[in-house]
PDB file of N, CA and C in Angstrom:
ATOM      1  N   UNK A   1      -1.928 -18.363  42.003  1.00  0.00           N
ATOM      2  CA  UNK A   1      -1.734 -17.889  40.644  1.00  0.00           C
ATOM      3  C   UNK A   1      -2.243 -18.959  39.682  1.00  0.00           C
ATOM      4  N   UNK A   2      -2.642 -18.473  38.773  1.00  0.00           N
ATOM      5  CA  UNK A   2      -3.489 -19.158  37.712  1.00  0.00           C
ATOM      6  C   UNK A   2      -2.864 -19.345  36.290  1.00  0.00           C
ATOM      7  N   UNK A   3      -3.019 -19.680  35.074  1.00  0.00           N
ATOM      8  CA  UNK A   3      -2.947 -19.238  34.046  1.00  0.00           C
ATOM      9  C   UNK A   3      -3.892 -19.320  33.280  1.00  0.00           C
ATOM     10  N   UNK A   4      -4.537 -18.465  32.734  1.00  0.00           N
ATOM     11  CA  UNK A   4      -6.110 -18.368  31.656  1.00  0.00           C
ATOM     12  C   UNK A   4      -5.738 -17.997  30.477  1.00  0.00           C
ATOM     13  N   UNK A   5      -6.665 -18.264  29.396  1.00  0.00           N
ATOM     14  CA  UNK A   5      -6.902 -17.818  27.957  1.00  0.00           C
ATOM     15  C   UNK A   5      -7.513 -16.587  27.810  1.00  0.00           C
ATOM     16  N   UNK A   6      -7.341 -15.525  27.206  1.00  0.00           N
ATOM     17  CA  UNK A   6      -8.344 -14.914  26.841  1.00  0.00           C
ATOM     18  C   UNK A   6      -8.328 -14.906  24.883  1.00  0.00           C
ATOM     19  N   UNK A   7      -9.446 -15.394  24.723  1.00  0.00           N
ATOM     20  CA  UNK A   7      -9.511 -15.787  22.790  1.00  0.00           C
ATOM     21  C   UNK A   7     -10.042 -14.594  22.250  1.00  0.00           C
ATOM     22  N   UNK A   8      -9.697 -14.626  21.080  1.00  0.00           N
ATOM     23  CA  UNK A   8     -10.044 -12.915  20.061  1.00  0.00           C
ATOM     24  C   UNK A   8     -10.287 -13.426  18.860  1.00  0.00           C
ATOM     25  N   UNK A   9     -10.831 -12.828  18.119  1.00  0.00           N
ATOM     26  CA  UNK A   9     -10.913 -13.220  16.852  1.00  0.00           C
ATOM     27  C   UNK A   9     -11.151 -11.787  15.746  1.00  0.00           C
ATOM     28  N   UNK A  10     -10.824 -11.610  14.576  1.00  0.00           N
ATOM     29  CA  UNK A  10     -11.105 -10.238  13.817  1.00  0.00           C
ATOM     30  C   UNK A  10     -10.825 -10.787  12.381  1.00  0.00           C
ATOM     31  N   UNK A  11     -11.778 -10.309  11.481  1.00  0.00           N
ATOM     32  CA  UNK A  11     -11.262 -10.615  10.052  1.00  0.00           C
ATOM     33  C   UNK A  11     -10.717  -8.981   9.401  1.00  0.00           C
ATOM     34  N   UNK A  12     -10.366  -9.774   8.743  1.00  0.00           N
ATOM     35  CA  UNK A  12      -9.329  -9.082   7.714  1.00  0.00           C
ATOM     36  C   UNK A  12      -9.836  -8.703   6.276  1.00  0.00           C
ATOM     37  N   UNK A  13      -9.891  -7.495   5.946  1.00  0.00           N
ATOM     38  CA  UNK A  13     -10.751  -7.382   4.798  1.00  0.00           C
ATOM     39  C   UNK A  13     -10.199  -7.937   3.571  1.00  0.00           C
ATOM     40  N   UNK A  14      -8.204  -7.725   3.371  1.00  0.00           N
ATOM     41  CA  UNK A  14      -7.521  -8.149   1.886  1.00  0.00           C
ATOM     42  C   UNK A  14      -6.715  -8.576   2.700  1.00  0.00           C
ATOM     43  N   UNK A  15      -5.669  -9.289   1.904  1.00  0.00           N
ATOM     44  CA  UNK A  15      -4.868  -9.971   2.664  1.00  0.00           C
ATOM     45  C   UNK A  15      -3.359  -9.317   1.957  1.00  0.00           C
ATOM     46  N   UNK A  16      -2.874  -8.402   2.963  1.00  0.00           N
ATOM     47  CA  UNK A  16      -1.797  -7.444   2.757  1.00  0.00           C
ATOM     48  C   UNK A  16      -1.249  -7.633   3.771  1.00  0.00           C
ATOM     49  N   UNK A  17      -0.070  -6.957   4.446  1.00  0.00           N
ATOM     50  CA  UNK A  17       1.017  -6.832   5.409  1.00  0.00           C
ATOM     51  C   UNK A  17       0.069  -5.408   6.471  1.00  0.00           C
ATOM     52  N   UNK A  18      -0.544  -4.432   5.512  1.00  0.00           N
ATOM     53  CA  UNK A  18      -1.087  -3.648   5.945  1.00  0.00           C
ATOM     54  C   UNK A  18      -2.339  -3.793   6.579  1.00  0.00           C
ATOM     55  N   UNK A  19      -3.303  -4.718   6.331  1.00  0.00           N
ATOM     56  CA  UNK A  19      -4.575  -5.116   6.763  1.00  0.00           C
ATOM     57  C   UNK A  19      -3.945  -5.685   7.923  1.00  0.00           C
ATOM     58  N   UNK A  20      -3.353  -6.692   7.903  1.00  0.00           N
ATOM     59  CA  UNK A  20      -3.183  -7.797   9.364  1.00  0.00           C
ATOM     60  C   UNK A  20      -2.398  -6.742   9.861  1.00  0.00           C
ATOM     61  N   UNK A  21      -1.426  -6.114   9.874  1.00  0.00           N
ATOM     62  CA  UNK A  21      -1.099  -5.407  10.890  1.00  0.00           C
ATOM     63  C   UNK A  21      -1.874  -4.066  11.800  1.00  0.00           C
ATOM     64  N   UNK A  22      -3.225  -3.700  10.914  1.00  0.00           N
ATOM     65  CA  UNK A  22      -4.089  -2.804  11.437  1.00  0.00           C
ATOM     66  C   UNK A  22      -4.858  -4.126  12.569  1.00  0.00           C
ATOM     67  N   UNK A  23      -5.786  -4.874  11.501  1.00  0.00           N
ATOM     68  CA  UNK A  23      -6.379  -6.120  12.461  1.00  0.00           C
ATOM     69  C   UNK A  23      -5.618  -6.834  13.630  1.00  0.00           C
ATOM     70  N   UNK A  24      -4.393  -6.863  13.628  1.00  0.00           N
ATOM     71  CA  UNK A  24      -3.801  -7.681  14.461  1.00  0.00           C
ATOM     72  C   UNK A  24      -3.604  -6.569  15.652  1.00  0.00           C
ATOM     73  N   UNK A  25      -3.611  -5.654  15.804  1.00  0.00           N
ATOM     74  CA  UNK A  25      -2.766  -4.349  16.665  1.00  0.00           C
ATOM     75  C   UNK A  25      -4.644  -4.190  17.212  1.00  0.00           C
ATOM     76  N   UNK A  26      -5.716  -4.053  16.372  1.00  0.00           N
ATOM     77  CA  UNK A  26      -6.721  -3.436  17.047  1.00  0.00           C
ATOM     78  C   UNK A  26      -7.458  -4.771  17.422  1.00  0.00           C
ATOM     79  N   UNK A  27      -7.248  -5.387  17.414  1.00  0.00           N
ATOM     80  CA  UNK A  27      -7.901  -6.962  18.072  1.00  0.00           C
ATOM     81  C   UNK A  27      -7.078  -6.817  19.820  1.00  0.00           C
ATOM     82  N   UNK A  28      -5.635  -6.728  19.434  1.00  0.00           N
ATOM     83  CA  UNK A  28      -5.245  -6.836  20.728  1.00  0.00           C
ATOM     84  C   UNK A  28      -5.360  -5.631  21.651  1.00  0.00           C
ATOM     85  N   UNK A  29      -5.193  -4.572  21.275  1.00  0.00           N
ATOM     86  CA  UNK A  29      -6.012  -3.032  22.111  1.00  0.00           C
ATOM     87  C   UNK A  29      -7.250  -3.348  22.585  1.00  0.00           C
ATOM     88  N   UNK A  30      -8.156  -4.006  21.904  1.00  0.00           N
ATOM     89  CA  UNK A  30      -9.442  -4.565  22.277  1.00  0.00           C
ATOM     90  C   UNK A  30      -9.423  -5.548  23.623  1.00  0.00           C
ATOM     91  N   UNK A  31      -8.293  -6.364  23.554  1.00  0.00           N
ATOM     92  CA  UNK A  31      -8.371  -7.449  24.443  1.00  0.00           C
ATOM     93  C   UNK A  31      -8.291  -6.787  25.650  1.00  0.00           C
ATOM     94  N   UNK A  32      -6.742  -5.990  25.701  1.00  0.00           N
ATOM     95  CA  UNK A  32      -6.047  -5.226  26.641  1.00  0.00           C
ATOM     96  C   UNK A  32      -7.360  -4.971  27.074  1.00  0.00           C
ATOM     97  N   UNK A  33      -7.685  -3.718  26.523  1.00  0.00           N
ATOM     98  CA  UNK A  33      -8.506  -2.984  27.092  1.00  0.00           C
ATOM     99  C   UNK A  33      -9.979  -3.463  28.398  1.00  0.00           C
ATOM    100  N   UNK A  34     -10.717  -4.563  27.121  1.00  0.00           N
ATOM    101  CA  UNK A  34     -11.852  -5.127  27.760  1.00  0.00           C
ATOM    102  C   UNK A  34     -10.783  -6.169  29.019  1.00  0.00           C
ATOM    103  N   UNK A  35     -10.123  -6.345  29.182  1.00  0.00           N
ATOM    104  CA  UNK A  35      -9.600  -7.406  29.950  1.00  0.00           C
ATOM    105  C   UNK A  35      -8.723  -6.371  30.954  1.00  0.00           C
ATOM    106  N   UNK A  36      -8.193  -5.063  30.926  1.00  0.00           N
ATOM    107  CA  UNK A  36      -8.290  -4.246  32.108  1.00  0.00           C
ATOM    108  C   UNK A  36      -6.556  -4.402  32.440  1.00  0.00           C
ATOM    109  N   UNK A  37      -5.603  -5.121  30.970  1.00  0.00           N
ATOM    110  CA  UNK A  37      -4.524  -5.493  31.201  1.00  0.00           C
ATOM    111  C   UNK A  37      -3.840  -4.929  30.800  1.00  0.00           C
ATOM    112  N   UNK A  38      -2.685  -4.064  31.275  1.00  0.00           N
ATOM    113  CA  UNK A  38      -1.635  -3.147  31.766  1.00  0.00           C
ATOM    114  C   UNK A  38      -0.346  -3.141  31.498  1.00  0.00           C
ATOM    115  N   UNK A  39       0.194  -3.493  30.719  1.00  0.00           N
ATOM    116  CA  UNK A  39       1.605  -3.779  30.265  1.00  0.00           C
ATOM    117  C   UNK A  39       1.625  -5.251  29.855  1.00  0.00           C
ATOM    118  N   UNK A  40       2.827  -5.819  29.888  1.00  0.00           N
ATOM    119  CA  UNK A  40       3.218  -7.248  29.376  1.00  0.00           C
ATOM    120  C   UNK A  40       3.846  -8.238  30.506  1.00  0.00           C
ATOM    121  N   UNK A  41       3.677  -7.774  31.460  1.00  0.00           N
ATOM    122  CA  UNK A  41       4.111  -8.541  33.099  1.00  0.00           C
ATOM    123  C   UNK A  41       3.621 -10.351  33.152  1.00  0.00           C
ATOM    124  N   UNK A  42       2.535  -9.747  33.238  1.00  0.00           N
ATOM    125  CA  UNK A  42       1.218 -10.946  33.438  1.00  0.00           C
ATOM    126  C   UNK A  42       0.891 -12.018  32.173  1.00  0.00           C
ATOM    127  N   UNK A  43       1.497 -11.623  31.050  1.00  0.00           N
ATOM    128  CA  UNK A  43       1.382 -12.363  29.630  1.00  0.00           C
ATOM    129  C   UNK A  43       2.402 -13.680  29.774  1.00  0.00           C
ATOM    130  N   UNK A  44       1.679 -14.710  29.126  1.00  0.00           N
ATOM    131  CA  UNK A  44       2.809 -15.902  29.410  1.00  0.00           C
ATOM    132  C   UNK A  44       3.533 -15.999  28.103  1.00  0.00           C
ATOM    133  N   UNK A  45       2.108 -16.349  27.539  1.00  0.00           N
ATOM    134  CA  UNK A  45       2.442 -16.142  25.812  1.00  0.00           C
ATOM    135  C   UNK A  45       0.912 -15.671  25.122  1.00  0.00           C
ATOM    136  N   UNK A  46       1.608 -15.724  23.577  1.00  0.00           N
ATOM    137  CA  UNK A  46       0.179 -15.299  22.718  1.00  0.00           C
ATOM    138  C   UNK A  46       0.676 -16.065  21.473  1.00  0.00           C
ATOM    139  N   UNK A  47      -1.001 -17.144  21.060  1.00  0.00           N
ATOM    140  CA  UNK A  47      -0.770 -17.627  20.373  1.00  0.00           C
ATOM    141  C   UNK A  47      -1.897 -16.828  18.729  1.00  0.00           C
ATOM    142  N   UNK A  48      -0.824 -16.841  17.562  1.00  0.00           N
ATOM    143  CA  UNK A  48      -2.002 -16.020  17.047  1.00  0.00           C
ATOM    144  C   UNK A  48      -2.103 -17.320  15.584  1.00  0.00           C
ATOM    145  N   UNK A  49      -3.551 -17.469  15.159  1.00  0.00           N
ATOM    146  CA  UNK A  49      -3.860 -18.338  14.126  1.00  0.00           C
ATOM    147  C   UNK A  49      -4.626 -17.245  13.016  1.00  0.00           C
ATOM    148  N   UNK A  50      -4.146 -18.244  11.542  1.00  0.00           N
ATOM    149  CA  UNK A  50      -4.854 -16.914  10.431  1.00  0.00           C
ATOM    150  C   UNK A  50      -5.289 -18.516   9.780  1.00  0.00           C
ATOM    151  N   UNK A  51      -6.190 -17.879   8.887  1.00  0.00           N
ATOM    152  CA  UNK A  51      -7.228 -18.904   8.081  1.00  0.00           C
ATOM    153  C   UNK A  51      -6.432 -18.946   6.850  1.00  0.00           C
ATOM    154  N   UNK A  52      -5.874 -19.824   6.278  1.00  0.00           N
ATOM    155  CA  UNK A  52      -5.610 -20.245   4.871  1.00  0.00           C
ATOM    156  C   UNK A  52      -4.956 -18.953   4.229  1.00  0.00           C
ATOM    157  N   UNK A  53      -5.778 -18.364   4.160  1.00  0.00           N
ATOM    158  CA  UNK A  53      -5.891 -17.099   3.188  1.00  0.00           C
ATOM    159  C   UNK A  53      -5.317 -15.931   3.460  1.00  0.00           C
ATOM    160  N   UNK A  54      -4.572 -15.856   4.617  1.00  0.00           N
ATOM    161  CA  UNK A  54      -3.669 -14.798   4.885  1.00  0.00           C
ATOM    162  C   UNK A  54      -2.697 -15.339   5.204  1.00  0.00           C
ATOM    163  N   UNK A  55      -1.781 -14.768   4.771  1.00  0.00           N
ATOM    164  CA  UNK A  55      -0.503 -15.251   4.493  1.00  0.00           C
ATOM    165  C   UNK A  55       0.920 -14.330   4.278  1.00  0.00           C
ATOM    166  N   UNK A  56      -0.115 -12.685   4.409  1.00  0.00           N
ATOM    167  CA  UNK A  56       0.796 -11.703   3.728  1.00  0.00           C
ATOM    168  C   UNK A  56       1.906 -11.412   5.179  1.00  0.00           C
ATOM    169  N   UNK A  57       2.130 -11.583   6.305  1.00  0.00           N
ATOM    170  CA  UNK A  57       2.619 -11.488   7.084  1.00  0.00           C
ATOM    171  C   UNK A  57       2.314 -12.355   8.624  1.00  0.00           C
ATOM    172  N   UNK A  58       3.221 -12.449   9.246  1.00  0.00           N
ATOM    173  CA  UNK A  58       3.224 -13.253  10.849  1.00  0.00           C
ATOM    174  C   UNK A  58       2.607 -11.986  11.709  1.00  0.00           C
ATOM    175  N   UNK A  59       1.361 -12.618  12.327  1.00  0.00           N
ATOM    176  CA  UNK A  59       0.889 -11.461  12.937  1.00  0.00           C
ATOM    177  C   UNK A  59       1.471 -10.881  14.061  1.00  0.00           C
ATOM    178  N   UNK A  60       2.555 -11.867  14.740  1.00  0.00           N
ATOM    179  CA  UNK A  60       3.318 -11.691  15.775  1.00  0.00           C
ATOM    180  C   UNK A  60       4.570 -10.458  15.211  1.00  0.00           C
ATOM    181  N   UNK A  61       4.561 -10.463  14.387  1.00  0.00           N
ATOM    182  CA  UNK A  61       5.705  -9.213  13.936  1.00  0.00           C
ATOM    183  C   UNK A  61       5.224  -7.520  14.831  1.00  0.00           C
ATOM    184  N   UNK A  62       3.870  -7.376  14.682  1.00  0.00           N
ATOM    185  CA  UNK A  62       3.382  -6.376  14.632  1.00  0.00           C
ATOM    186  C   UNK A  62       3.550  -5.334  16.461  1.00  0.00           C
ATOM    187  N   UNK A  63       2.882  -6.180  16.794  1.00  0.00           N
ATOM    188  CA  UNK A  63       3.038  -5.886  18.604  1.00  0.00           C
ATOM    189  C   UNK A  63       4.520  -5.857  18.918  1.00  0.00           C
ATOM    190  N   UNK A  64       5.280  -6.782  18.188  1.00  0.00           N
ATOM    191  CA  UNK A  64       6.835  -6.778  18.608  1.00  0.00           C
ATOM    192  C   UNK A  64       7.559  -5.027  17.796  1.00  0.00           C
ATOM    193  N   UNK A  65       7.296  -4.835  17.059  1.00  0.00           N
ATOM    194  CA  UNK A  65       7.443  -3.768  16.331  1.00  0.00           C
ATOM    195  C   UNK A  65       6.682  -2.339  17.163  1.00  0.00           C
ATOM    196  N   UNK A  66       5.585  -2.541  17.240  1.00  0.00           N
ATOM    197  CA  UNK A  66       4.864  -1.465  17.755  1.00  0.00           C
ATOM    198  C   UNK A  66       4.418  -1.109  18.905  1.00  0.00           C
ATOM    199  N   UNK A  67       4.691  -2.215  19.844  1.00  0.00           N
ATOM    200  CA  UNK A  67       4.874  -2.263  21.150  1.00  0.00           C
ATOM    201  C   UNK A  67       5.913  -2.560  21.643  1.00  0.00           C
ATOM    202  N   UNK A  68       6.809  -2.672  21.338  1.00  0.00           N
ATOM    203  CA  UNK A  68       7.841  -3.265  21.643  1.00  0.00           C
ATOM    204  C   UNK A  68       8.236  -4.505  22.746  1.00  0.00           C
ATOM    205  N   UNK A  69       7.064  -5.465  21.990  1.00  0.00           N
ATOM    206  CA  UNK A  69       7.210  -7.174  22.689  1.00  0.00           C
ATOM    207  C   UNK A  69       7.894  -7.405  22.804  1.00  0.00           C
ATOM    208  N   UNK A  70       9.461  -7.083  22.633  1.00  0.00           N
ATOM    209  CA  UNK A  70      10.029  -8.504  22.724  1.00  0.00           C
ATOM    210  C   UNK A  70      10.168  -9.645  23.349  1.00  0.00           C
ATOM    211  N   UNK A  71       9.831  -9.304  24.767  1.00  0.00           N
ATOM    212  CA  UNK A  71      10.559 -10.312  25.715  1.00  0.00           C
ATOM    213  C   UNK A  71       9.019 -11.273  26.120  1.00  0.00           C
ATOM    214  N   UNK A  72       8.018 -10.824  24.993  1.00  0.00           N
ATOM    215  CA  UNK A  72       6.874 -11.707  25.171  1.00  0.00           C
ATOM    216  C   UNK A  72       7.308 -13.029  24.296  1.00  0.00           C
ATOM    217  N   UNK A  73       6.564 -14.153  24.858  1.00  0.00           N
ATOM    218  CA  UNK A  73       6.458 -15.055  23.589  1.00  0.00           C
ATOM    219  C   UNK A  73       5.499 -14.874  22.697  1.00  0.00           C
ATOM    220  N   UNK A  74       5.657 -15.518  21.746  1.00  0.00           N
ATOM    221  CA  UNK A  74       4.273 -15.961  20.582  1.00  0.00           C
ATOM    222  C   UNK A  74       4.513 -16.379  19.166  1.00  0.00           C
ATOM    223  N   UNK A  75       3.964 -17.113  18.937  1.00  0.00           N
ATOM    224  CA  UNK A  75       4.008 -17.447  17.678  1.00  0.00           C
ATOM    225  C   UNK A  75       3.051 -17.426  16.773  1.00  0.00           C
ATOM    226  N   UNK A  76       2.913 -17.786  15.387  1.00  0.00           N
ATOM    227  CA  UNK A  76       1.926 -18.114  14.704  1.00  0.00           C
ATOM    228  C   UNK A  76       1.636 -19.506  13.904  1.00  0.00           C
ATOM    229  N   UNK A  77       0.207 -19.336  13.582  1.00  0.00           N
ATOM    230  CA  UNK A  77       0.203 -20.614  12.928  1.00  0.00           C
ATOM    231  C   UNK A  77      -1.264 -20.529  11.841  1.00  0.00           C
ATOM    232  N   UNK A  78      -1.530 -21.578  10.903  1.00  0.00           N
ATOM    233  CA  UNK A  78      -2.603 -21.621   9.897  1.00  0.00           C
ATOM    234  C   UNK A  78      -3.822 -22.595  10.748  1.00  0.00           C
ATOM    235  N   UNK A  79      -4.873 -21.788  10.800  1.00  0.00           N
ATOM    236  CA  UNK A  79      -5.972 -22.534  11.329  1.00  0.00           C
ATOM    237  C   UNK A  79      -5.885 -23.531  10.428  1.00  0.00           C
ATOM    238  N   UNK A  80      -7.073 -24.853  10.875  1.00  0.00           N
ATOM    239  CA  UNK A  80      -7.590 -26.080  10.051  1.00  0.00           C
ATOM    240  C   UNK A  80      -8.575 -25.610   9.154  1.00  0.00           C
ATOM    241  N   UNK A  81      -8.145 -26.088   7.444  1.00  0.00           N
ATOM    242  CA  UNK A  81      -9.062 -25.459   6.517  1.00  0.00           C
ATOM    243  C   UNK A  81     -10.625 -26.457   6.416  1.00  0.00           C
ATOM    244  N   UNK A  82     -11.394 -26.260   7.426  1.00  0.00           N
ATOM    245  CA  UNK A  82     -12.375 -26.644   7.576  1.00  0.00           C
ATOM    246  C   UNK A  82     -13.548 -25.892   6.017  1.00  0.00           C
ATOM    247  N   UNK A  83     -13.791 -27.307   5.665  1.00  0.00           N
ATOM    248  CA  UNK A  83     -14.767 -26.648   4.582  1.00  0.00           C
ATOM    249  C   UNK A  83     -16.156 -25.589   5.051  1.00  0.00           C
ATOM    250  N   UNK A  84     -16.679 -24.610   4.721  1.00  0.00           N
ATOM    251  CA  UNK A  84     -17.597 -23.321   4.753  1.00  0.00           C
ATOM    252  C   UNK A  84     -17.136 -22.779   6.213  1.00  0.00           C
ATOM    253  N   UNK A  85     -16.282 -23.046   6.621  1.00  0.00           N
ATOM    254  CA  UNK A  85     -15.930 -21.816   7.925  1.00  0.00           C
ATOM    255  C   UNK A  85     -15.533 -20.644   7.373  1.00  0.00           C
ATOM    256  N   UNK A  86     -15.112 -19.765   8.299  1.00  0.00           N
ATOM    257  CA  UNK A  86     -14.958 -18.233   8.040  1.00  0.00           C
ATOM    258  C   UNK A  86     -13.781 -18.119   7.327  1.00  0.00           C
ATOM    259  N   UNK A  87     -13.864 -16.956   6.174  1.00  0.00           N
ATOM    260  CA  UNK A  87     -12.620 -16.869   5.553  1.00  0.00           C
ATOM    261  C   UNK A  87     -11.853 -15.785   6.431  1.00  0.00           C
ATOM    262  N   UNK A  88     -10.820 -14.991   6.041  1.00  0.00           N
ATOM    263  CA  UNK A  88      -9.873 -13.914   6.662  1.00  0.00           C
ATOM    264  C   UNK A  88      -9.860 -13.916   7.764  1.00  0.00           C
ATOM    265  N   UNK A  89      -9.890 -14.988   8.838  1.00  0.00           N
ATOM    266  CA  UNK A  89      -9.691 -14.403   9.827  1.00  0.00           C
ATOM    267  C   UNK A  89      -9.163 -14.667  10.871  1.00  0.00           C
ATOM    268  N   UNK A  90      -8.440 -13.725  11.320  1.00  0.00           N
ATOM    269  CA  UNK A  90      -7.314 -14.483  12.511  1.00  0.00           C
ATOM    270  C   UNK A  90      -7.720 -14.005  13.872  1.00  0.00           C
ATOM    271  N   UNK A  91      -7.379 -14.791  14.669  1.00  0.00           N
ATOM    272  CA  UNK A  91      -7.548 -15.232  15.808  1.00  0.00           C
ATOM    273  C   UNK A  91      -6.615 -15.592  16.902  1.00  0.00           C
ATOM    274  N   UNK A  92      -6.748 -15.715  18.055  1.00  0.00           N
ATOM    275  CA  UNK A  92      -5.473 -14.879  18.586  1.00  0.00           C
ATOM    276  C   UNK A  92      -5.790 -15.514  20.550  1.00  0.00           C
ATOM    277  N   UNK A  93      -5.096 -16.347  20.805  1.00  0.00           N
ATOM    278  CA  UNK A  93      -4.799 -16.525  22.233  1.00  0.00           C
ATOM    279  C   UNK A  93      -3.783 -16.126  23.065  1.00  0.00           C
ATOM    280  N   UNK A  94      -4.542 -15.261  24.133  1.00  0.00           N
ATOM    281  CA  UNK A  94      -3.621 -14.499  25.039  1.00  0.00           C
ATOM    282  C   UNK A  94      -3.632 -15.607  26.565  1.00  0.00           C
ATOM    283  N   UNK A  95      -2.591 -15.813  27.052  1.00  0.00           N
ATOM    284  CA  UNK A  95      -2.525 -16.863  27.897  1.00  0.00           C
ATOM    285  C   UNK A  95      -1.775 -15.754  29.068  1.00  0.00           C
ATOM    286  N   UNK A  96      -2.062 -15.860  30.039  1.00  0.00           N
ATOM    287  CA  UNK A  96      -1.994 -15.440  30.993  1.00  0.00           C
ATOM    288  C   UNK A  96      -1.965 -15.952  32.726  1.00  0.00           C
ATOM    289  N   UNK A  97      -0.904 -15.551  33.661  1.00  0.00           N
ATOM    290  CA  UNK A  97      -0.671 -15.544  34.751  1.00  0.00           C
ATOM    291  C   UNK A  97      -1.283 -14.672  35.723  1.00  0.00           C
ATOM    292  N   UNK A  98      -2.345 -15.006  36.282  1.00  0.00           N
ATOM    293  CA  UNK A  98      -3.044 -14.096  36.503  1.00  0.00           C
ATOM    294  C   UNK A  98      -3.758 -14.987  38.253  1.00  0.00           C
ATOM    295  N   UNK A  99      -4.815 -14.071  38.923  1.00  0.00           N
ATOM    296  CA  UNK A  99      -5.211 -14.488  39.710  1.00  0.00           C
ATOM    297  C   UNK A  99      -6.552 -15.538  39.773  1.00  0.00           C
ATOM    298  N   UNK A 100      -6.906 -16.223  40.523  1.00  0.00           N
ATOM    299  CA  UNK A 100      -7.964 -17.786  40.347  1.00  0.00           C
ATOM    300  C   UNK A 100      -9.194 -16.765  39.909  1.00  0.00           C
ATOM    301  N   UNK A 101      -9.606 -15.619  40.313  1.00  0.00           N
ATOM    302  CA  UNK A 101     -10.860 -14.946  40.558  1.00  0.00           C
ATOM    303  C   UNK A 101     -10.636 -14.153  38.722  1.00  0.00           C
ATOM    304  N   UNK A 102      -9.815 -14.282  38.218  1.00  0.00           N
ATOM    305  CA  UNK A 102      -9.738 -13.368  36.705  1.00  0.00           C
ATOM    306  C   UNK A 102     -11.106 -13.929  36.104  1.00  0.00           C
ATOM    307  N   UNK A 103     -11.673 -13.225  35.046  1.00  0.00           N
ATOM    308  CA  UNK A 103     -12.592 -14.143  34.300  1.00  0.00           C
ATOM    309  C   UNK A 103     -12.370 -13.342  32.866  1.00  0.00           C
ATOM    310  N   UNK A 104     -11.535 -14.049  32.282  1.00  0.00           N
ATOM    311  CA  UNK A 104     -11.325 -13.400  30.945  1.00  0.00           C
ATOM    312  C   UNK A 104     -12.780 -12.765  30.173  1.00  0.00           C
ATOM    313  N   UNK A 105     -12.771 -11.635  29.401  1.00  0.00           N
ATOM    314  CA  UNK A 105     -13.750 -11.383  28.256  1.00  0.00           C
ATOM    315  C   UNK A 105     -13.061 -11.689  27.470  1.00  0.00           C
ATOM    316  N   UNK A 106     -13.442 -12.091  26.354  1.00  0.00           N
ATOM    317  CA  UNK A 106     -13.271 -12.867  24.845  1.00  0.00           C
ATOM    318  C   UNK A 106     -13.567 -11.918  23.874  1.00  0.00           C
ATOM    319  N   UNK A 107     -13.268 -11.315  23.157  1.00  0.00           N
ATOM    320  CA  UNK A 107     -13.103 -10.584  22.432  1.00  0.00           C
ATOM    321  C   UNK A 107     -13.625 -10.901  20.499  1.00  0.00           C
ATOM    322  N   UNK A 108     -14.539 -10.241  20.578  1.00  0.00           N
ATOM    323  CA  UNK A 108     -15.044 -10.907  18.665  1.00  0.00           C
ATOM    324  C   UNK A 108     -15.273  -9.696  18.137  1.00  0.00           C
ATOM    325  N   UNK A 109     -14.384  -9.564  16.996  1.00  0.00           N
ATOM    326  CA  UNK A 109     -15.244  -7.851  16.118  1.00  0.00           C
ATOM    327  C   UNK A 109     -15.100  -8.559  14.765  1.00  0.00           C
ATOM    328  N   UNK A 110     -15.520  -7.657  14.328  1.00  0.00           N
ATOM    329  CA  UNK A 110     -16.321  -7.507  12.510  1.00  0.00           C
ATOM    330  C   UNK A 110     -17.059  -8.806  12.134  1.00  0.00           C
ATOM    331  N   UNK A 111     -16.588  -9.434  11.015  1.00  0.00           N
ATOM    332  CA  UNK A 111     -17.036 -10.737  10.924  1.00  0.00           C
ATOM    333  C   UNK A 111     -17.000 -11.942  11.628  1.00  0.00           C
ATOM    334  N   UNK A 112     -15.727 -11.466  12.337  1.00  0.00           N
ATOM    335  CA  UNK A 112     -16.237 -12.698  13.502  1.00  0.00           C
ATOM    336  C   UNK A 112     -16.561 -13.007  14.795  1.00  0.00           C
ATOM    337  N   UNK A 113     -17.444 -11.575  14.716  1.00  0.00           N
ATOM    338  CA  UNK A 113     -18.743 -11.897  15.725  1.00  0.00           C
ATOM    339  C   UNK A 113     -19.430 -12.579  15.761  1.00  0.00           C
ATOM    340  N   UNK A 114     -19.885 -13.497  14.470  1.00  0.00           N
ATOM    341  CA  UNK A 114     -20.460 -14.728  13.962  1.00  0.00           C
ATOM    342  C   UNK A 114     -20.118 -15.728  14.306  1.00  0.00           C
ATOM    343  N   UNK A 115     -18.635 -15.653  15.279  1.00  0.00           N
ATOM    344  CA  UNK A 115     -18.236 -16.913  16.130  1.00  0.00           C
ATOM    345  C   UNK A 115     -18.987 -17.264  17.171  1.00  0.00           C
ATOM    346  N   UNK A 116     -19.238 -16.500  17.600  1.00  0.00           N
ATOM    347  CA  UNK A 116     -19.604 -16.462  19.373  1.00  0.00           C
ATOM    348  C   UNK A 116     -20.597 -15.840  19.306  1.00  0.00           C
ATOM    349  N   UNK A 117     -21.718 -16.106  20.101  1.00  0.00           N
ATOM    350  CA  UNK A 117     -22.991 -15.419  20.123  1.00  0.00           C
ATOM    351  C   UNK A 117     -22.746 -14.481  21.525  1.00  0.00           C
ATOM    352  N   UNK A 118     -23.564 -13.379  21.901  1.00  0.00           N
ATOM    353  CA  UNK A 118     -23.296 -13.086  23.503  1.00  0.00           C
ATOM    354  C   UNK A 118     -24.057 -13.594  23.984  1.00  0.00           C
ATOM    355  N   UNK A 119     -23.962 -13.518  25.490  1.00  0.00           N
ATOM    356  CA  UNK A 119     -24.895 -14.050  26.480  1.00  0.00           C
ATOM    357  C   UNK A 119     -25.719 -12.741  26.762  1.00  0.00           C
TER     358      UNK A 119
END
């Protein structure tokens, strides 16, 4: 048994309770999905980061609410306000118990697809 990252990233168009909770819910459906993962068994924790500028809510509220996380961990936190990096956008580590052979996909939509180039 292993434990891996799988990283996400999604911006946020305004910074409301309503935006991050759409962005935060379809970033992680995204992960699930491309990553082939099945309930909350295998999750160790999830760490989720927002840029400066959002602030209107903890993105960890949302999955606990609408999935009913509870018994996951996670927390949140404010990325480093690095001068000309990306504004709105949060980002999101899923840490996982999983097998040596897993190979996480990484997950980038809207604007910050501009993180990561593909291969």
């Amino acid at each position: 048994m292993a434990a891996k990252g799988i990283r996400g990233a999604i911006t946020v168009d305004v910074n409301t309770e309503d935006a991050l909770r759409e962005a935060t819910l379809e970033l992680l459906c995204e992960i699930f999905e491309q990553n082939n993962i099945r309930g909350t068994e295998k999750i160790s924790h999830i760490i989720f980061t927002t840029t400066q500028d959002l602030n209107a809510a903890f993105p960890a509220k949302f999955p606990r609410i609408e999935f009913g996380w509870d018994d996951v961990a996670m927390m949140c936190f404010h990325e480093l306000d690095v001068p000309n990096s990306l504004k709105m956008c949060l980002r999101v580590l899923v840490v996982l118990n999983c097998d040596e052979n897993f190979v996480p996909k990484f997950v980038y939509m809207k604007g910050a697809k501009n993180l990561r180039k593909e291969k």
